[in-house]
PDB file of N, CA and C in Angstrom:
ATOM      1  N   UNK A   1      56.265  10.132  31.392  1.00  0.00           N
ATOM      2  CA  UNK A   1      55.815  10.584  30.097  1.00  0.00           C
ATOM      3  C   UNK A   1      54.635   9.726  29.655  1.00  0.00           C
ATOM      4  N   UNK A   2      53.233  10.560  28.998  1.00  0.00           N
ATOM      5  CA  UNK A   2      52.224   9.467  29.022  1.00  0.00           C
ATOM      6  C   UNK A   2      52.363   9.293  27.366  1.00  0.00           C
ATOM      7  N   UNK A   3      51.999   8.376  26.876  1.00  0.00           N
ATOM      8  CA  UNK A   3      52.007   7.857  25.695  1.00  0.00           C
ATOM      9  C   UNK A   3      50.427   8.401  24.843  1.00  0.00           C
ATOM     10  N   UNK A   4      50.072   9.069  23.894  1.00  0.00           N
ATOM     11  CA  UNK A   4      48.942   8.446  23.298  1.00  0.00           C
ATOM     12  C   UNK A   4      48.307   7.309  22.545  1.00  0.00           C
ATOM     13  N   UNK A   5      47.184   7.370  23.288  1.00  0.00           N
ATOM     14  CA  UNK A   5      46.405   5.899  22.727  1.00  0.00           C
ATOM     15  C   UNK A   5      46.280   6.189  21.656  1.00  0.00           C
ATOM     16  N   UNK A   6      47.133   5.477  20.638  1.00  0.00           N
ATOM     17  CA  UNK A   6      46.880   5.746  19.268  1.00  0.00           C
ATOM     18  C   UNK A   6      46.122   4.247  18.741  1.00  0.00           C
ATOM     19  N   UNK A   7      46.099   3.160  19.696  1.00  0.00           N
ATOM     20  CA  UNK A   7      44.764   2.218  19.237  1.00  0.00           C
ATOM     21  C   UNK A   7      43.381   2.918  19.472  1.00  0.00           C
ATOM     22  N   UNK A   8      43.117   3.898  20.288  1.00  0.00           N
ATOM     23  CA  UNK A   8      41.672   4.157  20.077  1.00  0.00           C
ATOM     24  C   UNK A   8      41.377   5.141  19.787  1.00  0.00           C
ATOM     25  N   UNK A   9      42.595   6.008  18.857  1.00  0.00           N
ATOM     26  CA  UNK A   9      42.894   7.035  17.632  1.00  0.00           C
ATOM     27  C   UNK A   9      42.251   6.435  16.914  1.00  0.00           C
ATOM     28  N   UNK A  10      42.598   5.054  16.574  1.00  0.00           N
ATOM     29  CA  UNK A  10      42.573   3.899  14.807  1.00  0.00           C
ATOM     30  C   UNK A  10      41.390   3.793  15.094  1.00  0.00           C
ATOM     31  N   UNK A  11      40.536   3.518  15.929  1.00  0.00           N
ATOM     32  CA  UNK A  11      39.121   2.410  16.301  1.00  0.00           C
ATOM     33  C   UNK A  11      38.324   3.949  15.855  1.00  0.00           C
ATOM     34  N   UNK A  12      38.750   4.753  16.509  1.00  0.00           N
ATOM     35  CA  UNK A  12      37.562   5.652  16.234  1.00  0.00           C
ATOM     36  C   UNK A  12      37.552   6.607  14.861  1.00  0.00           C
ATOM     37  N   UNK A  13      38.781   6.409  14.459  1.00  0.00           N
ATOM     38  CA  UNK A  13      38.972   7.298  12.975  1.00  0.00           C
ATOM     39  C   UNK A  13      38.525   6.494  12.567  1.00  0.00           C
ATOM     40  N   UNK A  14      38.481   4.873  12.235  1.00  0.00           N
ATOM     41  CA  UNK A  14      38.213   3.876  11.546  1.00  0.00           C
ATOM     42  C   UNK A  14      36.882   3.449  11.577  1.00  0.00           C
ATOM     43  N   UNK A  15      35.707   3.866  12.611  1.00  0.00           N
ATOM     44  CA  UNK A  15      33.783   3.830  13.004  1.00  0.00           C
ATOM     45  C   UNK A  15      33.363   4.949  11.961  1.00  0.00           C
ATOM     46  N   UNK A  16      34.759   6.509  12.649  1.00  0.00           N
ATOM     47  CA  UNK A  16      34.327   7.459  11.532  1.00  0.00           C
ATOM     48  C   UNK A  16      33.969   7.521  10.444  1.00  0.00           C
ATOM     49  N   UNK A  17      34.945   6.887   9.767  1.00  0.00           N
ATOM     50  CA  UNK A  17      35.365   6.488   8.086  1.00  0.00           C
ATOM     51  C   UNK A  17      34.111   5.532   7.868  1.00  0.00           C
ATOM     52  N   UNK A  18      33.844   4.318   8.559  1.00  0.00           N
ATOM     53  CA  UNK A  18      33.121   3.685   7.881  1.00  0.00           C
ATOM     54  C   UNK A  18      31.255   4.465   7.956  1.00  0.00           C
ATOM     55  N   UNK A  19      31.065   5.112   8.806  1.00  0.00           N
ATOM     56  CA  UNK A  19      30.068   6.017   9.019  1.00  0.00           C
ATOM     57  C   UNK A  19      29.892   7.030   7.740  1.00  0.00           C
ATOM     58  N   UNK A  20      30.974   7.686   7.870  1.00  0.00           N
ATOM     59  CA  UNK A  20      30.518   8.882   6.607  1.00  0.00           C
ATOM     60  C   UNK A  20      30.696   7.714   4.994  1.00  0.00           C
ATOM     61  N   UNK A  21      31.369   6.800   4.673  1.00  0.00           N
ATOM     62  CA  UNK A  21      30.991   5.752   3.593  1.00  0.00           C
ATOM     63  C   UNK A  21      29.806   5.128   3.936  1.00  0.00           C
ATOM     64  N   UNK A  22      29.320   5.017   4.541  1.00  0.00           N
ATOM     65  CA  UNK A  22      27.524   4.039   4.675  1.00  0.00           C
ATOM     66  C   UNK A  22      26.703   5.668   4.465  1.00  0.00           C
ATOM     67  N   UNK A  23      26.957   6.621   4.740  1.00  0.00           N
ATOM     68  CA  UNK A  23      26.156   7.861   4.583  1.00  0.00           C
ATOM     69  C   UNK A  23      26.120   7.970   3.007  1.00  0.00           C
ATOM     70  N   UNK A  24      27.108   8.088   2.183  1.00  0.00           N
ATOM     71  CA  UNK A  24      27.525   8.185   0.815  1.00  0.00           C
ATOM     72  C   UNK A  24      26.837   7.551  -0.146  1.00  0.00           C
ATOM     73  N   UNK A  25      26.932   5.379   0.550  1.00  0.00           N
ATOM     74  CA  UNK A  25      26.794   4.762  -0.519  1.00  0.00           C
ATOM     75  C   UNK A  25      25.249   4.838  -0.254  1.00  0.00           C
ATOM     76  N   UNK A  26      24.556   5.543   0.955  1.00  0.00           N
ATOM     77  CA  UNK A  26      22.778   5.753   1.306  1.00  0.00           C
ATOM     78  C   UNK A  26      22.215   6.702   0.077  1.00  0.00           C
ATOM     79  N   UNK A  27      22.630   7.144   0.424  1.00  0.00           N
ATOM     80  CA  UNK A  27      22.778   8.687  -0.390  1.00  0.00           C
ATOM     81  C   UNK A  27      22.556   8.222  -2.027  1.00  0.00           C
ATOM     82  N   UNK A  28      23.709   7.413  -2.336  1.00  0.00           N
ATOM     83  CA  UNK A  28      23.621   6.887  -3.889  1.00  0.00           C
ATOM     84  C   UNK A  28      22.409   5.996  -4.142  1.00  0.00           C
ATOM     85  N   UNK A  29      22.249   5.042  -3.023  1.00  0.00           N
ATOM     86  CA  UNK A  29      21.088   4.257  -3.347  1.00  0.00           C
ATOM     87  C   UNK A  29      19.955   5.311  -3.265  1.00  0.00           C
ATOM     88  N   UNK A  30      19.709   6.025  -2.300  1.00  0.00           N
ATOM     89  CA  UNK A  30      18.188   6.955  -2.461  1.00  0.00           C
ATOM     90  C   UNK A  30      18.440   7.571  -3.932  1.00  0.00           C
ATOM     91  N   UNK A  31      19.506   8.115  -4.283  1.00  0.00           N
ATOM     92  CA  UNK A  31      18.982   8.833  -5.851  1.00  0.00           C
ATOM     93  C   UNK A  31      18.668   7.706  -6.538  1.00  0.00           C
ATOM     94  N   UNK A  32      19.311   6.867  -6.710  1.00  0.00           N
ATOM     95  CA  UNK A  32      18.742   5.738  -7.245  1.00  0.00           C
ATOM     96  C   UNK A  32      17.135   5.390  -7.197  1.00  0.00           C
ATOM     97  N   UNK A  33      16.336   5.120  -6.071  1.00  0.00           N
ATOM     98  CA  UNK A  33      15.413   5.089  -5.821  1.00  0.00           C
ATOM     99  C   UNK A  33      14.507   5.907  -6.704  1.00  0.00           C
ATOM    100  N   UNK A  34      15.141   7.537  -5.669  1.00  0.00           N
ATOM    101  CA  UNK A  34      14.462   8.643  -6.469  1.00  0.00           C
ATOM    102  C   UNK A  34      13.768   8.801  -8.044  1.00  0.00           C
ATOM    103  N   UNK A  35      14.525   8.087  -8.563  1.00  0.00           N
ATOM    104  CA  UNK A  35      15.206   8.389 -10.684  1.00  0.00           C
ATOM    105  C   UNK A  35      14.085   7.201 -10.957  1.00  0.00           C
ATOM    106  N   UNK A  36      14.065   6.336 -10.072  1.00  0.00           N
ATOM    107  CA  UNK A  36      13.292   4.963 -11.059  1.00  0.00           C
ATOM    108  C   UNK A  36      11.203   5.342 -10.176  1.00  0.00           C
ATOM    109  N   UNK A  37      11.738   5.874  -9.312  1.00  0.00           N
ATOM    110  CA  UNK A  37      10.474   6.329  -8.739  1.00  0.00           C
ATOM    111  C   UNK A  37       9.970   7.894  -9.749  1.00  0.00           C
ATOM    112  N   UNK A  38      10.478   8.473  -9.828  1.00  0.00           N
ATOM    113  CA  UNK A  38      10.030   9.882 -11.319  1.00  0.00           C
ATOM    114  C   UNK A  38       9.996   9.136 -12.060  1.00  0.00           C
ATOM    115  N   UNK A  39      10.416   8.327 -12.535  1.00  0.00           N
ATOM    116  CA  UNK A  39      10.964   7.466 -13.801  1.00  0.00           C
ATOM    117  C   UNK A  39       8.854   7.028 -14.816  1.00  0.00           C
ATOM    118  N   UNK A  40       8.333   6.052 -13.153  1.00  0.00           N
ATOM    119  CA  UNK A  40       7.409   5.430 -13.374  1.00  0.00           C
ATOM    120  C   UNK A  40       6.338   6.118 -12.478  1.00  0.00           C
ATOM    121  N   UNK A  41       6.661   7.716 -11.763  1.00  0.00           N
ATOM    122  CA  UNK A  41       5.369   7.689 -11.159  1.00  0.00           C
ATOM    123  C   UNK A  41       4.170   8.012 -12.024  1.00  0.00           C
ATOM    124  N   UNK A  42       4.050   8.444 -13.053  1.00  0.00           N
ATOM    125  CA  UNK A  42       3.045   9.049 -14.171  1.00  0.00           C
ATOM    126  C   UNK A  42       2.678   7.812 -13.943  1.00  0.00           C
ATOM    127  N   UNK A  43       2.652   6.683 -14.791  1.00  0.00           N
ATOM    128  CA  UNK A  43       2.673   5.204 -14.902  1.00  0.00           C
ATOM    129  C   UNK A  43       1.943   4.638 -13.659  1.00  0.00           C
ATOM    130  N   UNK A  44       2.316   4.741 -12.248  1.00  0.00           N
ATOM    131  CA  UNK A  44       1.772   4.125 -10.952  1.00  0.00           C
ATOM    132  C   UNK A  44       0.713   5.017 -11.234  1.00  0.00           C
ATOM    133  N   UNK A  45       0.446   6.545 -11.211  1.00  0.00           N
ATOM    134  CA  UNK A  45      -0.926   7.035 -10.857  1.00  0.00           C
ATOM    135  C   UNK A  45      -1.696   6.449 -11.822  1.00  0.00           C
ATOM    136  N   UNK A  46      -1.393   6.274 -13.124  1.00  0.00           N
ATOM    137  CA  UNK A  46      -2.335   5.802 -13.981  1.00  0.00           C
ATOM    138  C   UNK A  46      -2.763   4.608 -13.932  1.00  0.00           C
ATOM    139  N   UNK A  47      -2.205   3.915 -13.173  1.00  0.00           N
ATOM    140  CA  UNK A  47      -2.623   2.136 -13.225  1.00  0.00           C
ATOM    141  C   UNK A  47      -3.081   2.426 -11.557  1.00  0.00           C
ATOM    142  N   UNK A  48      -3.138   3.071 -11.241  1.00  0.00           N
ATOM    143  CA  UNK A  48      -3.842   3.459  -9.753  1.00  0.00           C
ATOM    144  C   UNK A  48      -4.968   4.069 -10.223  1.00  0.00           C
ATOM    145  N   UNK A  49      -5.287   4.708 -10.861  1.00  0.00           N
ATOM    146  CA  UNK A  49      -6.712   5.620 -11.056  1.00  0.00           C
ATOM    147  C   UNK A  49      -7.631   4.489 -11.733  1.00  0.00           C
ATOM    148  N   UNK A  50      -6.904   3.851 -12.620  1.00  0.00           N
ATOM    149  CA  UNK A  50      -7.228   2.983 -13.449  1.00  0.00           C
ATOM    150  C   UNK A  50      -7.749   2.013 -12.732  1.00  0.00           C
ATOM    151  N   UNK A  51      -6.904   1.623 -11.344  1.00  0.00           N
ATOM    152  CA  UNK A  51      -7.368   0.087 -10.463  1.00  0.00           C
ATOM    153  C   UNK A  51      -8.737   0.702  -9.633  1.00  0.00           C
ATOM    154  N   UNK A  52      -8.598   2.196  -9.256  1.00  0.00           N
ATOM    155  CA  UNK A  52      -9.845   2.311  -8.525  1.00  0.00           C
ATOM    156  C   UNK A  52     -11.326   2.087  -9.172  1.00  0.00           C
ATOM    157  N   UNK A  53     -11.425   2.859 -10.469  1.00  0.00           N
ATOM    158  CA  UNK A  53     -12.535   3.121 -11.371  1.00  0.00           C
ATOM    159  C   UNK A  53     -13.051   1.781 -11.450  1.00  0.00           C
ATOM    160  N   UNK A  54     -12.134   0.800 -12.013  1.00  0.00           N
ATOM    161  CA  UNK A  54     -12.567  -0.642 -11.982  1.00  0.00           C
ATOM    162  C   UNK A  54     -13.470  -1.054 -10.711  1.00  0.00           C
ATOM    163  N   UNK A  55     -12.708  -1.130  -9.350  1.00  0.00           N
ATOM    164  CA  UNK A  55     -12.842  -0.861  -8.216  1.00  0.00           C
ATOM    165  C   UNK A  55     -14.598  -0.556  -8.196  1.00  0.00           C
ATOM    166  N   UNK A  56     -14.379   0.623  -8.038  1.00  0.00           N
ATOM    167  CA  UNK A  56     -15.719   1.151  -8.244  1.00  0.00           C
ATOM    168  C   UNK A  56     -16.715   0.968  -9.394  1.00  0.00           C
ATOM    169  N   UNK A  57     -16.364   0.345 -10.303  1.00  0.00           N
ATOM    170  CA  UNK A  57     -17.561  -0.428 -11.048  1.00  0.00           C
ATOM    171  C   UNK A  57     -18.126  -1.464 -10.312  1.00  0.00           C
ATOM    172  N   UNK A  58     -17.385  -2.230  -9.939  1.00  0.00           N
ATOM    173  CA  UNK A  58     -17.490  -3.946  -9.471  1.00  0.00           C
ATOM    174  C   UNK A  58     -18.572  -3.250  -8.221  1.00  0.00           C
ATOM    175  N   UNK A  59     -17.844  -2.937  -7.176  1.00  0.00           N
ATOM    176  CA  UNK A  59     -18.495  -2.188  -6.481  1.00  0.00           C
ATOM    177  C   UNK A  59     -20.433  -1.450  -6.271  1.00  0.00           C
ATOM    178  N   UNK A  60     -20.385  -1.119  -7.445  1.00  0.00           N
ATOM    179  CA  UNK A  60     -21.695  -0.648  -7.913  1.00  0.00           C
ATOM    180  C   UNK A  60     -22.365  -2.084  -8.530  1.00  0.00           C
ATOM    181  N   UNK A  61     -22.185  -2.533  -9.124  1.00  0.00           N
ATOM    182  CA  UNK A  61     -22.295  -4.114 -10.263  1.00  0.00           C
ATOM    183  C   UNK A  61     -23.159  -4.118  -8.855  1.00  0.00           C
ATOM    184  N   UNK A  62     -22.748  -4.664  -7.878  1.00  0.00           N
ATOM    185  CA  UNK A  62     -22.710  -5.317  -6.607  1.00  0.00           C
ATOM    186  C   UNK A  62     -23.799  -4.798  -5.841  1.00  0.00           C
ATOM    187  N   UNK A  63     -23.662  -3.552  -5.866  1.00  0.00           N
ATOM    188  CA  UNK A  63     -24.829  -3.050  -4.911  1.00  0.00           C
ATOM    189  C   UNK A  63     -26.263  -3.026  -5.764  1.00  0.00           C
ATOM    190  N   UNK A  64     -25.826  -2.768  -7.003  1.00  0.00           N
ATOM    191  CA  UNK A  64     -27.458  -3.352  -7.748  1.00  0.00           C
ATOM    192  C   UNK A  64     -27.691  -4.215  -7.467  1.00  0.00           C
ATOM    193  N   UNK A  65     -26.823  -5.391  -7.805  1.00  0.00           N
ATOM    194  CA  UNK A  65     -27.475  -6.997  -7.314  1.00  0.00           C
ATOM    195  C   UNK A  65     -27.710  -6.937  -6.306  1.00  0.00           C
ATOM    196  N   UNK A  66     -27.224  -6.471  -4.966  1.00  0.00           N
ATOM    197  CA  UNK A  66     -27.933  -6.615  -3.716  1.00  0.00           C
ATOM    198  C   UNK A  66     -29.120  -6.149  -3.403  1.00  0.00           C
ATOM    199  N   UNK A  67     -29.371  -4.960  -3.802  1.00  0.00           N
ATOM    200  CA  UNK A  67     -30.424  -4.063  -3.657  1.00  0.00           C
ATOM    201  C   UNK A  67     -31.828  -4.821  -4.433  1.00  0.00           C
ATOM    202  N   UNK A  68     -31.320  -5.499  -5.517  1.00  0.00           N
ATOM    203  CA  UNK A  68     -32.490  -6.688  -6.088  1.00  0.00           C
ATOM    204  C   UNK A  68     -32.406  -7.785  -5.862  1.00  0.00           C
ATOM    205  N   UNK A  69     -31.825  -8.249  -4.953  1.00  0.00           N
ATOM    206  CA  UNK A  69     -31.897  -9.153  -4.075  1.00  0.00           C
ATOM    207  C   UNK A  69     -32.631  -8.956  -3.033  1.00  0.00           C
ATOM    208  N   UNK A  70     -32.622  -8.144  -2.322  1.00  0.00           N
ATOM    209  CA  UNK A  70     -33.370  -7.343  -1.169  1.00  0.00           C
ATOM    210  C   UNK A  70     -34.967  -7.199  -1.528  1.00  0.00           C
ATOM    211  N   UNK A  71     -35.631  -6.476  -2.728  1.00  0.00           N
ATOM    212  CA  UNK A  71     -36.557  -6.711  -3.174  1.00  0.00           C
ATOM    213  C   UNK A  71     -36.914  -7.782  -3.659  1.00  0.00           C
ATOM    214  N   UNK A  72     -36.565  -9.095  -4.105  1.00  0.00           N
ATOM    215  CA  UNK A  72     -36.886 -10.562  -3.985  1.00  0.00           C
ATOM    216  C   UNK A  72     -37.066 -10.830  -2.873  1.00  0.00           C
ATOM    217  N   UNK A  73     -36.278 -10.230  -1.655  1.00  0.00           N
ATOM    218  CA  UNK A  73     -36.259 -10.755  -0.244  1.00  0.00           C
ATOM    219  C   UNK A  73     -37.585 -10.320  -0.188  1.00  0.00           C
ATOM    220  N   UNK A  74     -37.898  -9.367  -0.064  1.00  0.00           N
ATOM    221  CA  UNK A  74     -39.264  -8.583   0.029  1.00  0.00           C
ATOM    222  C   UNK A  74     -40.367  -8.822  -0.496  1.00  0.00           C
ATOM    223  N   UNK A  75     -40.481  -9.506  -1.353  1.00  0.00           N
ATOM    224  CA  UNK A  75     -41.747  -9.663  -2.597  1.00  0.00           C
ATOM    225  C   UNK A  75     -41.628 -11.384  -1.812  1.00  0.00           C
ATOM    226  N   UNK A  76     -40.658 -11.876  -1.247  1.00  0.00           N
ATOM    227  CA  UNK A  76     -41.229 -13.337  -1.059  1.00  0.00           C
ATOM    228  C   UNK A  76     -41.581 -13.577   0.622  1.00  0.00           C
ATOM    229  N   UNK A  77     -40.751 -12.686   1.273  1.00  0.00           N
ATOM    230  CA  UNK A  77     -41.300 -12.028   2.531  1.00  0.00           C
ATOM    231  C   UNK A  77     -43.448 -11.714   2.964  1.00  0.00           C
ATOM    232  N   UNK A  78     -43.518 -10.974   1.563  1.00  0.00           N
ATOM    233  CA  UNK A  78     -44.746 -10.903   1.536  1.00  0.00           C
ATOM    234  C   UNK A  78     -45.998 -11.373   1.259  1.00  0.00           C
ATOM    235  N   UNK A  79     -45.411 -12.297   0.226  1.00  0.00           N
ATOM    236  CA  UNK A  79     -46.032 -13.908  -0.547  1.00  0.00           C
ATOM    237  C   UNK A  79     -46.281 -14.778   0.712  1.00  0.00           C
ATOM    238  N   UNK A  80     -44.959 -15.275   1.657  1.00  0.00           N
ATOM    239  CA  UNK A  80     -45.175 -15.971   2.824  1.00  0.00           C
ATOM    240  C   UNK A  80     -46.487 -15.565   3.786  1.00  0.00           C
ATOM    241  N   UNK A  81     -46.245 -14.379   4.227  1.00  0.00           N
ATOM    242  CA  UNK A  81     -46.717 -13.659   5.094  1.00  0.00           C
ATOM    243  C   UNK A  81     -48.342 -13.759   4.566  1.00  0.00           C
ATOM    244  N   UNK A  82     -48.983 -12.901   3.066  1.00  0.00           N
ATOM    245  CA  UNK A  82     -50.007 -13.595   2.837  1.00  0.00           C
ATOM    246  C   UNK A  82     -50.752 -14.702   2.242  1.00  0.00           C
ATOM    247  N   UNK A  83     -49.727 -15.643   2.386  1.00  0.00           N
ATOM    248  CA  UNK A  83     -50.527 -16.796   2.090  1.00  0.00           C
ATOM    249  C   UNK A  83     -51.127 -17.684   3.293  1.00  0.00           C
ATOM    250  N   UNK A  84     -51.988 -18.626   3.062  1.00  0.00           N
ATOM    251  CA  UNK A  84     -52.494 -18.624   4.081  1.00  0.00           C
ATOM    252  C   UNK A  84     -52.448 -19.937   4.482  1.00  0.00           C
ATOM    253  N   UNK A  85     -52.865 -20.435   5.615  1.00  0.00           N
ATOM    254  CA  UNK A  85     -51.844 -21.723   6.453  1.00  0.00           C
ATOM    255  C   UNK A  85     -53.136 -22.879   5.726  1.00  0.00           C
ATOM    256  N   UNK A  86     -52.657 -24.227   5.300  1.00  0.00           N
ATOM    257  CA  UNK A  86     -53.057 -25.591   4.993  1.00  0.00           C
ATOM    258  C   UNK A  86     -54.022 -25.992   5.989  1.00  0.00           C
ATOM    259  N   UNK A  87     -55.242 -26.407   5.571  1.00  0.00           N
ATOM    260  CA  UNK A  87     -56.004 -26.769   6.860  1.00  0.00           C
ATOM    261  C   UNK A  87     -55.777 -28.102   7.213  1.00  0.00           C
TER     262      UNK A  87
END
């Protein structure tokens, strides 16, 4: 007469069980997530649109100054060039 393995009945009802509870308490944490993420996304895009524009000021600030920098480069480029050598 064969006996059933009722230890690896327990082991595997017992992986089961703890499997579909880690699925559950996932599950609770993502709504969680979800609720505080709707909660503040209005809020993130706006301090995101907000960080780019800035962004793109500085950005521009920057390329003026370079661009007149470049023409100083140029205007003293040309000063060198015609002036004329010390005898």
């Amino acid at each position: 007469m064969k006996f059933f393995p009722w230890h690896l009945f327990l082991i595997t009802s017992t992986i089961f069980l703890m499997g579909i509870g880690l699925s559950i308490s996932g599950n609770e944490q993502l709504c969680v997530y979800n609720n505080i993420y709707a909660r503040y996304e209005k809020d993130f895009n706006e301090k995101q649109a907000l960080f780019e524009q800035t962004i793109l000021a500085d950005i521009k600030k920057l390329r003026k100054k370079f661009d007149a920098n470049n023409v100083q480069i140029k205007e003293l480029q040309q000063k060198l060039i015609n002036q004329k050598p010390p005898i």
